[in-house]
Protein backbone atom coordinates (compact mmCIF):
# COMPACT_ATOMS: atom_id res chain seq x y z
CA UNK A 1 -66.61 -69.23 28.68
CA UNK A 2 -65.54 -72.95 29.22
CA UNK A 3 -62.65 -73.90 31.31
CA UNK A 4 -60.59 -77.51 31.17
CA UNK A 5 -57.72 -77.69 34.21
CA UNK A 6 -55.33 -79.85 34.37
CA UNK A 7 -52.58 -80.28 36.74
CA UNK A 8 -48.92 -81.55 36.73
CA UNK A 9 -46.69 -81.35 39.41
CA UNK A 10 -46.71 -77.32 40.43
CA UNK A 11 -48.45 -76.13 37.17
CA UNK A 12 -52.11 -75.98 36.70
CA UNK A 13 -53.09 -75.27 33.17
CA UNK A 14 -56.35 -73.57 32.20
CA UNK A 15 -57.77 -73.96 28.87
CA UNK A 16 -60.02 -71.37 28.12
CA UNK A 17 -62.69 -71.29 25.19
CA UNK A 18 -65.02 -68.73 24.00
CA UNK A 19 -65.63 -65.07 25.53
CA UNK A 20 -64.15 -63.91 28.90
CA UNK A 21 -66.84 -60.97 29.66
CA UNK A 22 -68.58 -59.27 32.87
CA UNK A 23 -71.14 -62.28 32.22
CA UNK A 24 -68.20 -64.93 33.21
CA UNK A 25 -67.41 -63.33 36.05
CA UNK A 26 -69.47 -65.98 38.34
CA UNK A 27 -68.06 -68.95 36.25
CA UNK A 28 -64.38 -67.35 36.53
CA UNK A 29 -64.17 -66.88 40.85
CA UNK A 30 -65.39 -70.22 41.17
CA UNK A 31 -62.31 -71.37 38.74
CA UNK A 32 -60.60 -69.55 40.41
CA UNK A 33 -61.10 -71.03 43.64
CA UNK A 34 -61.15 -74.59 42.16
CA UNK A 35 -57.21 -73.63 40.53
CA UNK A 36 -56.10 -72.03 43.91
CA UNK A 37 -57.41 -74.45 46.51
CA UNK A 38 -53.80 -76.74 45.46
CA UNK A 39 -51.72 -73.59 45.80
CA UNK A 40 -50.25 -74.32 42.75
CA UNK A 41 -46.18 -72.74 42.15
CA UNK A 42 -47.35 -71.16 38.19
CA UNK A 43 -51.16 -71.13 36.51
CA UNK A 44 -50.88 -71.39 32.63
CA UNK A 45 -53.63 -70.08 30.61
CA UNK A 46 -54.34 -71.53 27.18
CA UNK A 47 -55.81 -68.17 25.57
CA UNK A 48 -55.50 -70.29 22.03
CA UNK A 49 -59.42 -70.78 22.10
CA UNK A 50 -60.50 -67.10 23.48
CA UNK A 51 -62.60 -65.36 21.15
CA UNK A 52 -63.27 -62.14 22.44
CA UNK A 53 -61.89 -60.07 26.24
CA UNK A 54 -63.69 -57.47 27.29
CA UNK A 55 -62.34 -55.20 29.87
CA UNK A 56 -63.93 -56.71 32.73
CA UNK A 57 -62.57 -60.15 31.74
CA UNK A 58 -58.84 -58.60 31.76
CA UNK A 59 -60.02 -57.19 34.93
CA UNK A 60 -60.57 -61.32 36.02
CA UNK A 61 -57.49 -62.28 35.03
CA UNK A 62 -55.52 -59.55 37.10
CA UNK A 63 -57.64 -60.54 40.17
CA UNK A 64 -55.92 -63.92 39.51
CA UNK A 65 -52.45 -62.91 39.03
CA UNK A 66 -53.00 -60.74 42.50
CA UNK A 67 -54.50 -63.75 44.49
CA UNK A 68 -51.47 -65.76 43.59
CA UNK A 69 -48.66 -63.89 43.60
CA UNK A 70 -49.51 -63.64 47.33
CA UNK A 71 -47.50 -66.58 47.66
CA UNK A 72 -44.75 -65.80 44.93
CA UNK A 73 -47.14 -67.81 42.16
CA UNK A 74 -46.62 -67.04 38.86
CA UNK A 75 -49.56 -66.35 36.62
CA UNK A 76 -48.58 -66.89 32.38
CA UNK A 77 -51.45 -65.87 29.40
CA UNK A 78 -49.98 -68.40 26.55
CA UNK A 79 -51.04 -68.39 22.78
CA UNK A 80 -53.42 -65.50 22.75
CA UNK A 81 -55.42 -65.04 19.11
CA UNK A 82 -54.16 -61.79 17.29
CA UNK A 83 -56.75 -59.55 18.82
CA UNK A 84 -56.26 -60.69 22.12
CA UNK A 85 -52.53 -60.18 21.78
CA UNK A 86 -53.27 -56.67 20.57
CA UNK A 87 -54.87 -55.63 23.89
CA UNK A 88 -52.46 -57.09 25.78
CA UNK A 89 -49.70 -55.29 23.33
CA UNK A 90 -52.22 -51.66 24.30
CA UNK A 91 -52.80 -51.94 28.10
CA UNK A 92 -49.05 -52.74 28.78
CA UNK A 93 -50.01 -56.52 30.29
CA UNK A 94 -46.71 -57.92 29.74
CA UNK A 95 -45.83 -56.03 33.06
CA UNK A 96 -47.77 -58.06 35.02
CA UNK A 97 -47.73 -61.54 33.28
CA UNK A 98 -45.98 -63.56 31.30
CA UNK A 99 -47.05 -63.49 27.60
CA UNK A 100 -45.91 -66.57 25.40
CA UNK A 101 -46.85 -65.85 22.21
């Protein structure tokens, strides 16, 4: 998995390529931290250039969402491919994020 952030004014953006899997799970806390250490108001992931999710990579992204909605952030998954979409669609995910399609 390869991350790109950018930031403008309150909104960090995190383009994502590749696999998010129990391997990027190293890779993914220490973006984490990097994204987090601003305190940034909303996080917007690019999902446009994800590949694959397995469930320990959802897992990832819901340790996000928890870390900053501590302090009323707001975490949104944008463009995800078809099959990503899908598993969102399954485990219910647009409860806890926003989804723009």
């Amino acid at each position: 998995m390869q991350f790109t952030i950018s930031r403008a004014q309150s909104t960090t953006t995190v383009m994502m390529l590749g696999s998010l899997t129990f391997g990027d799970h190293k890779t993914f806390q220490q973006m984490i931290a990097d994204v987090l250490s601003t305190k940034p108001q909303r996080v917007d992931f690019d999902l446009s250039g994800v590949e694959r999710i397995d469930s320990a990579g959802l897992g990832l992204l819901v340790l996000l969402r928890n870390r900053l909605t501590s302090w009323h952030g707001i975490v949104a998954l944008k463009h995800p491919p078809a099959q990503v979409a899908r598993i969102f669609a399954v485990i219910d995910f647009s409860r806890l994020f926003e989804i723009v399609k």
